[in-house]
N, C-alpha and C. Protein backbone atom coordinates (compact mmCIF):
# COMPACT_ATOMS: atom_id res chain seq x y z
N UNK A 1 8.72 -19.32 65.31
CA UNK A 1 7.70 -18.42 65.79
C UNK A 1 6.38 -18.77 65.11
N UNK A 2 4.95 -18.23 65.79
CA UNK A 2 3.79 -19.00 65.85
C UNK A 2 3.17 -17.77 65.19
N UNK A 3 2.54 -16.97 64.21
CA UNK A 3 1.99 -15.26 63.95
C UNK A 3 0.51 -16.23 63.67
N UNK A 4 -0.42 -15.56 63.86
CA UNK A 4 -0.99 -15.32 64.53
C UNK A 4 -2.01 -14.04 63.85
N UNK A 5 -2.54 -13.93 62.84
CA UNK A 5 -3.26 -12.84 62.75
C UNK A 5 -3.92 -11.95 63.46
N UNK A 6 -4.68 -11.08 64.17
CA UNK A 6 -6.03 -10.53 64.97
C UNK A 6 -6.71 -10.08 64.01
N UNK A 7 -7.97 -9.80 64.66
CA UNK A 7 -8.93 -9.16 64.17
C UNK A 7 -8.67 -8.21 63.28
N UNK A 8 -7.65 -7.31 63.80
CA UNK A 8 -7.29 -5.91 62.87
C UNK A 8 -6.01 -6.37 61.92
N UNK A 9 -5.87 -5.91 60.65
CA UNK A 9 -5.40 -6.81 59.44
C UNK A 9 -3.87 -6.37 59.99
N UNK A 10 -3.04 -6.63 59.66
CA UNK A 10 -1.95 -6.44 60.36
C UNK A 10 -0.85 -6.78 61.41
N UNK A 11 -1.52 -6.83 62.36
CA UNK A 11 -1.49 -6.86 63.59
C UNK A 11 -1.36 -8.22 64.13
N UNK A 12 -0.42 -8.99 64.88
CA UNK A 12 -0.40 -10.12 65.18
C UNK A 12 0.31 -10.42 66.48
N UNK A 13 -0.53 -11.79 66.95
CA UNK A 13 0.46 -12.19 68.22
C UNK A 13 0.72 -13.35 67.42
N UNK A 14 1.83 -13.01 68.31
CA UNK A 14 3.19 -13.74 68.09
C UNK A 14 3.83 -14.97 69.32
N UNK A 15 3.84 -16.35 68.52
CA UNK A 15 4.02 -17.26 69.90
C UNK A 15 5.01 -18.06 69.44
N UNK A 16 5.91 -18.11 70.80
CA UNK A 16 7.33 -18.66 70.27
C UNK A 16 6.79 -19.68 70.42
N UNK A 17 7.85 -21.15 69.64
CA UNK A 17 8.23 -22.57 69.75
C UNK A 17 9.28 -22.78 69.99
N UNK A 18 8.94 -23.10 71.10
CA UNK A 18 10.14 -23.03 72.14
C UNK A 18 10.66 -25.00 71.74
N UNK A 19 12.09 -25.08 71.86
CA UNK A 19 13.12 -26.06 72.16
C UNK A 19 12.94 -26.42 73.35
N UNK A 20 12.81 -27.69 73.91
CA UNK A 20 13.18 -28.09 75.46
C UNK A 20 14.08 -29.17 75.26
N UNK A 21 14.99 -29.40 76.18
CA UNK A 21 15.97 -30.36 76.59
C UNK A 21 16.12 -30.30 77.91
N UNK A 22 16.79 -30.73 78.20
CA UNK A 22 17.36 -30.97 79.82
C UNK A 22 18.12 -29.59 80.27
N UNK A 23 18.62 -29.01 79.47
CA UNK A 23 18.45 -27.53 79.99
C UNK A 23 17.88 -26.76 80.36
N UNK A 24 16.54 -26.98 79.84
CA UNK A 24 15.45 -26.09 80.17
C UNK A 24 14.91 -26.07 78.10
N UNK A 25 15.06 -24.39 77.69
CA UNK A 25 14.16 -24.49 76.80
C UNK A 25 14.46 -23.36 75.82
N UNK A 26 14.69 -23.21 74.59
CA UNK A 26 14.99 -22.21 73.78
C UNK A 26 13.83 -21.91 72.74
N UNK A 27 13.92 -20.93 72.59
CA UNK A 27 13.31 -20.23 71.63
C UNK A 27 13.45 -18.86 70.63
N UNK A 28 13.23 -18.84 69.36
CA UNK A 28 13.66 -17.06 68.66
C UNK A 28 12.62 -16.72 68.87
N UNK A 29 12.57 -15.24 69.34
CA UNK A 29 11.90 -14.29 69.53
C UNK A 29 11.81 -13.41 68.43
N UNK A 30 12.33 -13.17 67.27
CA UNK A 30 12.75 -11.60 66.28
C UNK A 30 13.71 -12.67 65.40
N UNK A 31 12.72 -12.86 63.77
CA UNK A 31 13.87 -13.18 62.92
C UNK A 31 13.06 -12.59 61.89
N UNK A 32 14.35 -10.87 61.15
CA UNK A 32 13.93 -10.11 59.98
C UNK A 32 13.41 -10.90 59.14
N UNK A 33 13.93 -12.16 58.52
CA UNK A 33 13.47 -12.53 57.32
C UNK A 33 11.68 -12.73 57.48
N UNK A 34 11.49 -13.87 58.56
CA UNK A 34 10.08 -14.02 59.38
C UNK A 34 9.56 -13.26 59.37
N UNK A 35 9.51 -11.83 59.52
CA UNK A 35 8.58 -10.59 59.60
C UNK A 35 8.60 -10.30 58.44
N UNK A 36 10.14 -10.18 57.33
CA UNK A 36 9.23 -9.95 56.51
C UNK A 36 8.33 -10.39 55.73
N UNK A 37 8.68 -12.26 55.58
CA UNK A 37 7.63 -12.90 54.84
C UNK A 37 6.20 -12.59 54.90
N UNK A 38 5.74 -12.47 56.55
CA UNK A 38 4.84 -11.96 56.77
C UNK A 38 4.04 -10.24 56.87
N UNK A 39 4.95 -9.74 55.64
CA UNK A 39 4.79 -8.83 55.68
C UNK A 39 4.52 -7.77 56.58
N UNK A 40 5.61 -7.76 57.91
CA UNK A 40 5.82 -7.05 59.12
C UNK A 40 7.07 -6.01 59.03
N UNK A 41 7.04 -5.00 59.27
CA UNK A 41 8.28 -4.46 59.60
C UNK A 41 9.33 -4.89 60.28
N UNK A 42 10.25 -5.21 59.28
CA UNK A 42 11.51 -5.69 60.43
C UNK A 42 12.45 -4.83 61.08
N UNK A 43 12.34 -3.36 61.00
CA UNK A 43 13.60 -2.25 61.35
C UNK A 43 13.08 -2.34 62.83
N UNK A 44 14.40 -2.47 63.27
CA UNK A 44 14.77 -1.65 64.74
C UNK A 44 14.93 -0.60 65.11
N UNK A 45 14.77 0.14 65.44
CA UNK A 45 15.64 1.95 65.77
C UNK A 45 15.70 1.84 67.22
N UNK A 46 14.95 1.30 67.83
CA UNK A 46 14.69 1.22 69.31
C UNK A 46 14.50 0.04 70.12
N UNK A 47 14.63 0.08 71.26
CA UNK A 47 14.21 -1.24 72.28
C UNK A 47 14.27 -0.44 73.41
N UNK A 48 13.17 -0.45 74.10
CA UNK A 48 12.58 0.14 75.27
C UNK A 48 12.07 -1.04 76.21
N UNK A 49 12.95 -0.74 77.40
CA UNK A 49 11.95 -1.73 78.88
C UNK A 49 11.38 -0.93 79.54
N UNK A 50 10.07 -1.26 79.90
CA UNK A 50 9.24 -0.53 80.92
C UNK A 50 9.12 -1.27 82.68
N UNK A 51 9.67 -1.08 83.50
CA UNK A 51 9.15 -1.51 84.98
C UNK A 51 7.81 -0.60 85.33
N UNK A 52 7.23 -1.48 85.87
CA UNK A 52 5.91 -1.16 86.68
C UNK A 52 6.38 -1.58 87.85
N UNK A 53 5.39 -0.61 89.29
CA UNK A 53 5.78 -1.23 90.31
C UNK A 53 4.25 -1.82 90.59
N UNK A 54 3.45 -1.38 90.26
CA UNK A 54 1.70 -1.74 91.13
C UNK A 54 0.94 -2.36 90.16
N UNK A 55 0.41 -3.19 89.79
CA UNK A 55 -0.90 -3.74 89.48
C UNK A 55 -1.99 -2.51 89.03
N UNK A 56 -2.27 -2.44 88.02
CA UNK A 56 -3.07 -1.48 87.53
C UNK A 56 -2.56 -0.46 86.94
N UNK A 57 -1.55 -0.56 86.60
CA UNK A 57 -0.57 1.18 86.18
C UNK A 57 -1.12 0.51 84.40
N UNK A 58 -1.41 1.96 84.36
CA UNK A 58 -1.79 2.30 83.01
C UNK A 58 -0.93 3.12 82.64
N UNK A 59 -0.50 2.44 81.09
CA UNK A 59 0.33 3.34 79.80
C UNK A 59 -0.02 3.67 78.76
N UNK A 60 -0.25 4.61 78.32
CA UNK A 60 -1.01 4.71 77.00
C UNK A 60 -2.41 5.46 77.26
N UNK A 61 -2.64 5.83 75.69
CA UNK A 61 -3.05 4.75 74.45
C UNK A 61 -1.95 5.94 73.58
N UNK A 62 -0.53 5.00 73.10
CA UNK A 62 -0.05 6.26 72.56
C UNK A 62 0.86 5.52 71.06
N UNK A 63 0.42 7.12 69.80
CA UNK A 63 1.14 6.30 69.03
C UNK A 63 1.84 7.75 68.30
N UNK A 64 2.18 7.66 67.18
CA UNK A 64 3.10 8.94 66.53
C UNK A 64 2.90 8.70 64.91
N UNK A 65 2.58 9.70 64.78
CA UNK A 65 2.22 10.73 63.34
C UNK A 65 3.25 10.20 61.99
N UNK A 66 3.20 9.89 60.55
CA UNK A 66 3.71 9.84 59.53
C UNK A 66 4.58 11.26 59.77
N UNK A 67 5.90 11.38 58.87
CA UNK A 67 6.63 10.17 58.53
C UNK A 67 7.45 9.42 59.79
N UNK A 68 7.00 9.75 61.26
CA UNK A 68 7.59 9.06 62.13
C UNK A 68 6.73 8.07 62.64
N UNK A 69 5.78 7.70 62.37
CA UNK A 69 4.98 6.26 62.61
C UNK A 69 5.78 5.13 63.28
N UNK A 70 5.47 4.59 63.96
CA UNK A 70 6.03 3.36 64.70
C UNK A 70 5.65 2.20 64.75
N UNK A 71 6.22 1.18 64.49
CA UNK A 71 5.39 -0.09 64.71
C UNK A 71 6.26 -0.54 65.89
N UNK A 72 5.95 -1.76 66.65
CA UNK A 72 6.32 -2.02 67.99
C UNK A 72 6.06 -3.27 68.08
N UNK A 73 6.94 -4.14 68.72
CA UNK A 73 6.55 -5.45 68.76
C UNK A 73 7.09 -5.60 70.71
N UNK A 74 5.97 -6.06 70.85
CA UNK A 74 5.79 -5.76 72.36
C UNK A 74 5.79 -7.32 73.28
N UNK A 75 6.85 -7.47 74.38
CA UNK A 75 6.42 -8.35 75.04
C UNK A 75 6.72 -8.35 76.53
N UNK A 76 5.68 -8.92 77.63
CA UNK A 76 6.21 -8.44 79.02
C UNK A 76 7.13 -10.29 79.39
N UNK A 77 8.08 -9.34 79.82
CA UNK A 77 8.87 -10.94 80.45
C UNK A 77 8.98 -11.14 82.14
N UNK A 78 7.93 -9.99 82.48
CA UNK A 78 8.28 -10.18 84.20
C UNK A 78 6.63 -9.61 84.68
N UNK A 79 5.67 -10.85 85.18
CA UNK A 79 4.13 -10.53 85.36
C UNK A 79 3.38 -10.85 84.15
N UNK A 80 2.55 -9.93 84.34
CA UNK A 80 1.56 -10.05 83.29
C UNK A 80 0.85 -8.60 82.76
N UNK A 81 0.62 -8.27 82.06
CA UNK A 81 0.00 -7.15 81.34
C UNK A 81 -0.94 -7.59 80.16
N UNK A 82 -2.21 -6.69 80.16
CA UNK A 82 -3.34 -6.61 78.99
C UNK A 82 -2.53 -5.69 78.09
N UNK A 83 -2.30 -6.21 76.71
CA UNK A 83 -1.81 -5.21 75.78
C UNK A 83 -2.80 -4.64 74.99
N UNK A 84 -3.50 -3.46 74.94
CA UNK A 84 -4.12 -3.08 73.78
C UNK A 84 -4.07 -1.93 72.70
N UNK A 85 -4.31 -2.52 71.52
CA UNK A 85 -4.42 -1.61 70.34
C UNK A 85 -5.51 -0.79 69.67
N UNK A 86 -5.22 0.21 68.90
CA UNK A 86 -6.68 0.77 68.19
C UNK A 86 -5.75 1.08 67.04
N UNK A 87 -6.64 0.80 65.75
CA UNK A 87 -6.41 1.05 64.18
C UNK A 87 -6.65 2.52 63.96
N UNK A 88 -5.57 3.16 63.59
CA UNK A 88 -6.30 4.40 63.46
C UNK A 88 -6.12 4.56 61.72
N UNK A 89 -5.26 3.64 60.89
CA UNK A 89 -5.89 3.50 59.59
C UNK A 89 -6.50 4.26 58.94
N UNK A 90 -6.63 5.60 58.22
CA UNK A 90 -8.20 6.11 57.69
C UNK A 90 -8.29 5.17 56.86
N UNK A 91 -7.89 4.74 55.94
CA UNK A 91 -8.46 3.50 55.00
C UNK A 91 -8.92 2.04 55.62
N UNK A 92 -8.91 2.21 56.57
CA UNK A 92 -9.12 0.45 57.24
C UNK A 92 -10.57 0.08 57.55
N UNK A 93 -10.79 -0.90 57.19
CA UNK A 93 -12.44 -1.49 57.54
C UNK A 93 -12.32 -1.32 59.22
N UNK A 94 -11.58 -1.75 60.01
CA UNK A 94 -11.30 -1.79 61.20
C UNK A 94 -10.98 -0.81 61.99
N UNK A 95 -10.87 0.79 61.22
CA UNK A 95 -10.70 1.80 61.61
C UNK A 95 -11.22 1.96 63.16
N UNK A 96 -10.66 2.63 64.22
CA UNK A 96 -11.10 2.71 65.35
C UNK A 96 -11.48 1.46 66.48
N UNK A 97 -11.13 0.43 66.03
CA UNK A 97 -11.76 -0.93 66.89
C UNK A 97 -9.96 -1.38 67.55
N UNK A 98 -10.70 -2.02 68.28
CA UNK A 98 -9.20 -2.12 69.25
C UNK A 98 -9.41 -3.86 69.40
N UNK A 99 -8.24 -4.58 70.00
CA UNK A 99 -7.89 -5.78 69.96
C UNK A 99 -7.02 -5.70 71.65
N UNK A 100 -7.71 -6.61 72.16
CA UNK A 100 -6.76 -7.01 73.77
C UNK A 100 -5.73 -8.10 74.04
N UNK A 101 -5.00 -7.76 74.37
CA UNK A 101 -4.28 -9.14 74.11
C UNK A 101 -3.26 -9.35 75.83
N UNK A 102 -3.79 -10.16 76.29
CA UNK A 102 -3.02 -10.60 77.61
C UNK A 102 -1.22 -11.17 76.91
N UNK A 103 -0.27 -10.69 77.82
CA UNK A 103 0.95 -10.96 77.56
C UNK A 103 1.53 -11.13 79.00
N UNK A 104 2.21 -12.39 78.75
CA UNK A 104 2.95 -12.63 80.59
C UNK A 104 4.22 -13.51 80.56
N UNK A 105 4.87 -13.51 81.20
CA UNK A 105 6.10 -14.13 81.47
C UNK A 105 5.70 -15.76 81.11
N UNK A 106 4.61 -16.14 81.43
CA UNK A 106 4.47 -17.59 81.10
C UNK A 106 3.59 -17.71 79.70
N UNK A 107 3.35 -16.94 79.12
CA UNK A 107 2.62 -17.19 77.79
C UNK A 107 3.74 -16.83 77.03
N UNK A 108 4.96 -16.18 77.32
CA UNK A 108 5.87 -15.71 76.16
C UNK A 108 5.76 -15.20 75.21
N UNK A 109 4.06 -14.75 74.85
CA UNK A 109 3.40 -13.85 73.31
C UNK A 109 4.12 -12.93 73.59
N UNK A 110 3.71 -12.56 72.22
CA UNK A 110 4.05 -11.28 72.04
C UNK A 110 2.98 -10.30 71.03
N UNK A 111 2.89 -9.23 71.26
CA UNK A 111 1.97 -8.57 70.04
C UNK A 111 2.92 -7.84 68.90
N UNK A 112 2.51 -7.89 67.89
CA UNK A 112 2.88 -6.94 66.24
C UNK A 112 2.08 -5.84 66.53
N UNK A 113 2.35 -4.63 66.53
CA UNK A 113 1.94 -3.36 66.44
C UNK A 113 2.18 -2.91 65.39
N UNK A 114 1.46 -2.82 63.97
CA UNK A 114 1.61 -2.02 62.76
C UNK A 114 1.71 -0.11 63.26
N UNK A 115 2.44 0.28 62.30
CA UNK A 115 2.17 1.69 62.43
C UNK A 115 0.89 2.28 62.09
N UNK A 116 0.13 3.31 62.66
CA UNK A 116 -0.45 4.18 62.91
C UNK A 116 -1.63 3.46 63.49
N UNK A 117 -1.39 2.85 64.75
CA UNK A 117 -2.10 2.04 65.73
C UNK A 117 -1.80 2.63 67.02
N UNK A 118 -2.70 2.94 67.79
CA UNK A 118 -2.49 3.43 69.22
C UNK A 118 -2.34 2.47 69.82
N UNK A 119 -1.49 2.21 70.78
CA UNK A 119 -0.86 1.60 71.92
C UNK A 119 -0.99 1.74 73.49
N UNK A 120 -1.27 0.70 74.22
CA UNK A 120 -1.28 0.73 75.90
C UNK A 120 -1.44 -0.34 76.32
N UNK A 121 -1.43 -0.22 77.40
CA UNK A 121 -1.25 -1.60 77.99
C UNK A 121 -1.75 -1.31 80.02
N UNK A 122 -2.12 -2.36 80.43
CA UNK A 122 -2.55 -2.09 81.98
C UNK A 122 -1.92 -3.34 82.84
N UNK A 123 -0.84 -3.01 83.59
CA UNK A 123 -0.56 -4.45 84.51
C UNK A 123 -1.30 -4.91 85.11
N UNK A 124 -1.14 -6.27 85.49
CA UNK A 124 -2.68 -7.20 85.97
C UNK A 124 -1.79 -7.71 87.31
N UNK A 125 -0.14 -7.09 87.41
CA UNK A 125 0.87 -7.80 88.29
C UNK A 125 1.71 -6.47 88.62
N UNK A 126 1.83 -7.00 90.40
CA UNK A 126 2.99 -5.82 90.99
C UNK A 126 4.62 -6.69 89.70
N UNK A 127 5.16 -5.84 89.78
CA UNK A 127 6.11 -5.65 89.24
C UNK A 127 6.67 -5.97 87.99
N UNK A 128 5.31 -6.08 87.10
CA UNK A 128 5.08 -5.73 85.46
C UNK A 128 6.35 -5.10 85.20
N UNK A 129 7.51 -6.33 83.83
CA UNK A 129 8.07 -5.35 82.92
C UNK A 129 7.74 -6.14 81.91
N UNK A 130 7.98 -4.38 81.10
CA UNK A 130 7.74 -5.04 79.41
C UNK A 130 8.83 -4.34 78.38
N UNK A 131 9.29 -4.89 77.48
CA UNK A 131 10.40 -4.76 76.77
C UNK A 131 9.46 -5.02 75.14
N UNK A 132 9.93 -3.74 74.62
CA UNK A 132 9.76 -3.74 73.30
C UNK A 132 10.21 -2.86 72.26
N UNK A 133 10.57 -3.65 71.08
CA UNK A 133 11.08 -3.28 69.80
C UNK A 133 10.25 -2.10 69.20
N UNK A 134 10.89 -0.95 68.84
CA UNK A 134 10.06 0.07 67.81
C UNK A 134 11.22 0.55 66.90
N UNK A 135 10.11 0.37 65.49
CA UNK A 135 10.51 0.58 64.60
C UNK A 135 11.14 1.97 63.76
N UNK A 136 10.94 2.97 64.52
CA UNK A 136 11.33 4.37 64.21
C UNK A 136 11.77 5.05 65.34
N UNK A 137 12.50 5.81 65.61
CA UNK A 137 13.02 6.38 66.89
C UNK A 137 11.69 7.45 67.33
N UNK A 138 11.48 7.61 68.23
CA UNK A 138 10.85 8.11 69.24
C UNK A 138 11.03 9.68 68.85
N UNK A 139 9.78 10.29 68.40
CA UNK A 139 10.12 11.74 67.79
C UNK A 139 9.07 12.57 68.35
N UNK A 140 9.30 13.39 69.55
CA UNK A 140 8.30 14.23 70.46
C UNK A 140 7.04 15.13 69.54
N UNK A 141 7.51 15.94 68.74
CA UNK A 141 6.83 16.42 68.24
C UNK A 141 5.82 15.77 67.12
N UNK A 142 5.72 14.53 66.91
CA UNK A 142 5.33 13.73 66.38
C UNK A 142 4.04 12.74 67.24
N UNK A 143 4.45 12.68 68.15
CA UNK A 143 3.45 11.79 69.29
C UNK A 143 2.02 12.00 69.65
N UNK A 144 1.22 11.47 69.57
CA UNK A 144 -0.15 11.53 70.14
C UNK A 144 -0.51 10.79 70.82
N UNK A 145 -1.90 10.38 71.46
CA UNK A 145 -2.23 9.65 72.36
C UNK A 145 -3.77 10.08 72.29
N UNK A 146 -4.56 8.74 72.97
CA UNK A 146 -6.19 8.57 73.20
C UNK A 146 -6.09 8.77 74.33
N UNK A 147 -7.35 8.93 74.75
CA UNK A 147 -7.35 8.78 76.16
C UNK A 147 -8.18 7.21 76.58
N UNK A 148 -7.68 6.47 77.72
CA UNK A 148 -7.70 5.22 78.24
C UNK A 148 -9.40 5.37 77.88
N UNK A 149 -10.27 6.13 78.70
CA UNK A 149 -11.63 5.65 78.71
C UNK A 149 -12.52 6.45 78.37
N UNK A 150 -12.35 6.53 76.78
CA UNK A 150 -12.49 7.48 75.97
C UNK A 150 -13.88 6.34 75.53
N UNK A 151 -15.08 6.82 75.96
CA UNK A 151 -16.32 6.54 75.47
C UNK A 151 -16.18 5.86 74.23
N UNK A 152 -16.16 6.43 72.87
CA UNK A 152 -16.06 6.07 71.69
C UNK A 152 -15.47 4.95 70.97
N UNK A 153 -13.98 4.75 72.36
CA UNK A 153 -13.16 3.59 71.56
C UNK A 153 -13.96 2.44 72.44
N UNK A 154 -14.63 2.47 74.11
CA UNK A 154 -15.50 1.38 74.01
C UNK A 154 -14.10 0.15 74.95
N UNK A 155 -12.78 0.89 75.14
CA UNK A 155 -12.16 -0.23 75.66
C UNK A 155 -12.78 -0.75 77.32
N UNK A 156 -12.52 -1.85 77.49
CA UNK A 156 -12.95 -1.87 78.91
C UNK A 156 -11.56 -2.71 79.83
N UNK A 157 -11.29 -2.23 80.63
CA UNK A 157 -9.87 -2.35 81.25
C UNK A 157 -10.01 -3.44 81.95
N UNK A 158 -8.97 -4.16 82.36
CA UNK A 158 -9.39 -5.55 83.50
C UNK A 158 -9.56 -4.99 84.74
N UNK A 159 -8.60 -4.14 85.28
CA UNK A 159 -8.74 -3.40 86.69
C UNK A 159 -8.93 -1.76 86.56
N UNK A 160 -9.38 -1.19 87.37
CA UNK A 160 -9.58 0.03 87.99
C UNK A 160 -8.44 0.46 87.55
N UNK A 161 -8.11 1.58 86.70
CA UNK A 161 -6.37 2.27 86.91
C UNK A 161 -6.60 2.60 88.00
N UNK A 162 -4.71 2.32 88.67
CA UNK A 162 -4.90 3.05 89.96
C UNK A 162 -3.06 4.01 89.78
N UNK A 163 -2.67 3.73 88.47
CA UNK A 163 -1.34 4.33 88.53
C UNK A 163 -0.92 4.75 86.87
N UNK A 164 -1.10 6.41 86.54
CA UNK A 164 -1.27 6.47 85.07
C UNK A 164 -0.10 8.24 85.24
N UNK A 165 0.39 8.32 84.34
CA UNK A 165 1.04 9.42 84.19
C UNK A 165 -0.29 10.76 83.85
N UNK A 166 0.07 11.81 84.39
CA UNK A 166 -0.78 13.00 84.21
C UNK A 166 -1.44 13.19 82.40
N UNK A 167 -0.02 12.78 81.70
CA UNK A 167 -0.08 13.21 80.38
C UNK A 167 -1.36 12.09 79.56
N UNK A 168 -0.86 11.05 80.10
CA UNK A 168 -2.26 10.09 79.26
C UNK A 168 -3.38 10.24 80.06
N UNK A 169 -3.48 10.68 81.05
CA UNK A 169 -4.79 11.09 82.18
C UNK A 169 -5.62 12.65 81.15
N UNK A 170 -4.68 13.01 80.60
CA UNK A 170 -5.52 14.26 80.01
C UNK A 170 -5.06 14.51 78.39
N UNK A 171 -5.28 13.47 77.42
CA UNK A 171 -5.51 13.35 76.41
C UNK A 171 -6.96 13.67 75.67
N UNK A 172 -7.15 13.99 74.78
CA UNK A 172 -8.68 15.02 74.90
C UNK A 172 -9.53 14.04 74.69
N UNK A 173 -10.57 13.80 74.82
CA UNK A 173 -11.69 12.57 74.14
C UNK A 173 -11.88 13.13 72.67
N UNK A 174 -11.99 11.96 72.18
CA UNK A 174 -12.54 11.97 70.24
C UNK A 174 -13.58 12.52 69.99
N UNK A 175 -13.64 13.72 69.12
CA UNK A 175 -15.08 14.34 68.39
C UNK A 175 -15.29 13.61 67.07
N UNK A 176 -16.57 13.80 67.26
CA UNK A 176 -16.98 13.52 65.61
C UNK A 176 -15.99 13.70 64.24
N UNK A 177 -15.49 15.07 64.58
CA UNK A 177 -13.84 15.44 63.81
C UNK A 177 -12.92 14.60 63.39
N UNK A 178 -12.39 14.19 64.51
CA UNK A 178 -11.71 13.28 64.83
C UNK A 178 -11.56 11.74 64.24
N UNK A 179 -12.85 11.34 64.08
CA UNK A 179 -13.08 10.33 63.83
C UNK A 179 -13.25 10.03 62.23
N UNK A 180 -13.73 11.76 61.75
CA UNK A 180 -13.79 11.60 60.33
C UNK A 180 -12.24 12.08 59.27
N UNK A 181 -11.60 12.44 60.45
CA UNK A 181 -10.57 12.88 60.05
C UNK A 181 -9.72 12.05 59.10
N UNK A 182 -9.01 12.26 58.21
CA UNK A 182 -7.70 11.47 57.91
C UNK A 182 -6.08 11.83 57.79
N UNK A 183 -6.37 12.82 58.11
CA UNK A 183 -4.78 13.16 58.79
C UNK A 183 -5.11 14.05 59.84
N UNK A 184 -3.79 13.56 60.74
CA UNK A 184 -3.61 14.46 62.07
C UNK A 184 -2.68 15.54 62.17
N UNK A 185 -3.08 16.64 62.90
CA UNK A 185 -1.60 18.14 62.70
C UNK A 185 -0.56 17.66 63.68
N UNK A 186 0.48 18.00 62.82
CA UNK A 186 1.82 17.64 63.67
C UNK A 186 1.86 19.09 63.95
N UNK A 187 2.63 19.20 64.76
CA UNK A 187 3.34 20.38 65.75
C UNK A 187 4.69 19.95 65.50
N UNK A 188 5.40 19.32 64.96
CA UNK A 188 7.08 19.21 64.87
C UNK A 188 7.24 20.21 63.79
């Protein structure tokens, strides 16, 4: 595997080296020791596939609260999808800045999602799936979310959403509060 730093400290794509022979072509995707050298989370708790059916379906921007924080290592193996992140860090120089990262069946990347980073992603392809590793189980009362075109974070999408669940459609926009904040209220 190929890591890949970004902009935001942490955070990395990830590009296999792939084997070819006359079979075709191999490659590891996920080796603990590898993450951790690179100081990545290696726990599993989860593996989630997502199908899309339309071009433009928006997911996100969603991430979850200490001590259930998640990190996620994300990759689409069917189309193509824009993956993007935001640092929500209070200690981070990079606090609030987000990183885009195209992921597709023929690039084979993948992105590192550190915990307490918001998450989403927008298909660029009818029948977008994406399959990815998270590091803590999925804890409701724990969960938050941005909203997609939330002035402040400044993301700019490749296409028009044209297919988004109600719940990330009405995530509140960021106040000044918000931004100076360093911890968020759980409700669990």
């Amino acid at each position: 595997m190929i890591f890949t730093e970004t902009a935001l400290k942490g955070a990395f794509i990830i590009d296999v080296d792939v084997r070819e022979d006359e079979r075709g072509g191999f490659a590891r995707t996920f080796c603990q020791r590898e993450f951790e050298a690179h100081g990545l989370n290696s726990q599993v708790a989860q593996a989630n596939l997502s199908f899309n059916h339309a071009a433009g379906t928006l997911r996100g921007l969603h991430f979850q609260l200490p001590p259930a924080a998640e990190s996620k290592l994300v990759r689409c193996t069917r189309g193509k999808i824009v993956d993007v992140i935001v640092d929500l860090r209070p200690d981070s120089p990079t606090r609030w800045q987000h990183v885009a990262v195209e992921l597709s069946d023929e690039n084979r990347r993948a992105l590192y999602v550190p915990e307490l980073f918001a998450h989403g992603y927008q298909t660029l392809t009818d029948g977008a799936e994406v399959v990815y590793q998270v590091g803590e189980f999925y804890t409701p009362g724990y969960e938050r979310g941005l909203r997609f075109d939330d002035p402040r974070l400044g993301i700019t999408w490749p296409l028009t959403p044209t297919v988004m669940s109600d719940k990330d459609r009405q995530w509140p926009l960021l106040t000044d509060h918000d931004l100076e904040r360093t911890e968020w209220e759980v409700t669990a």
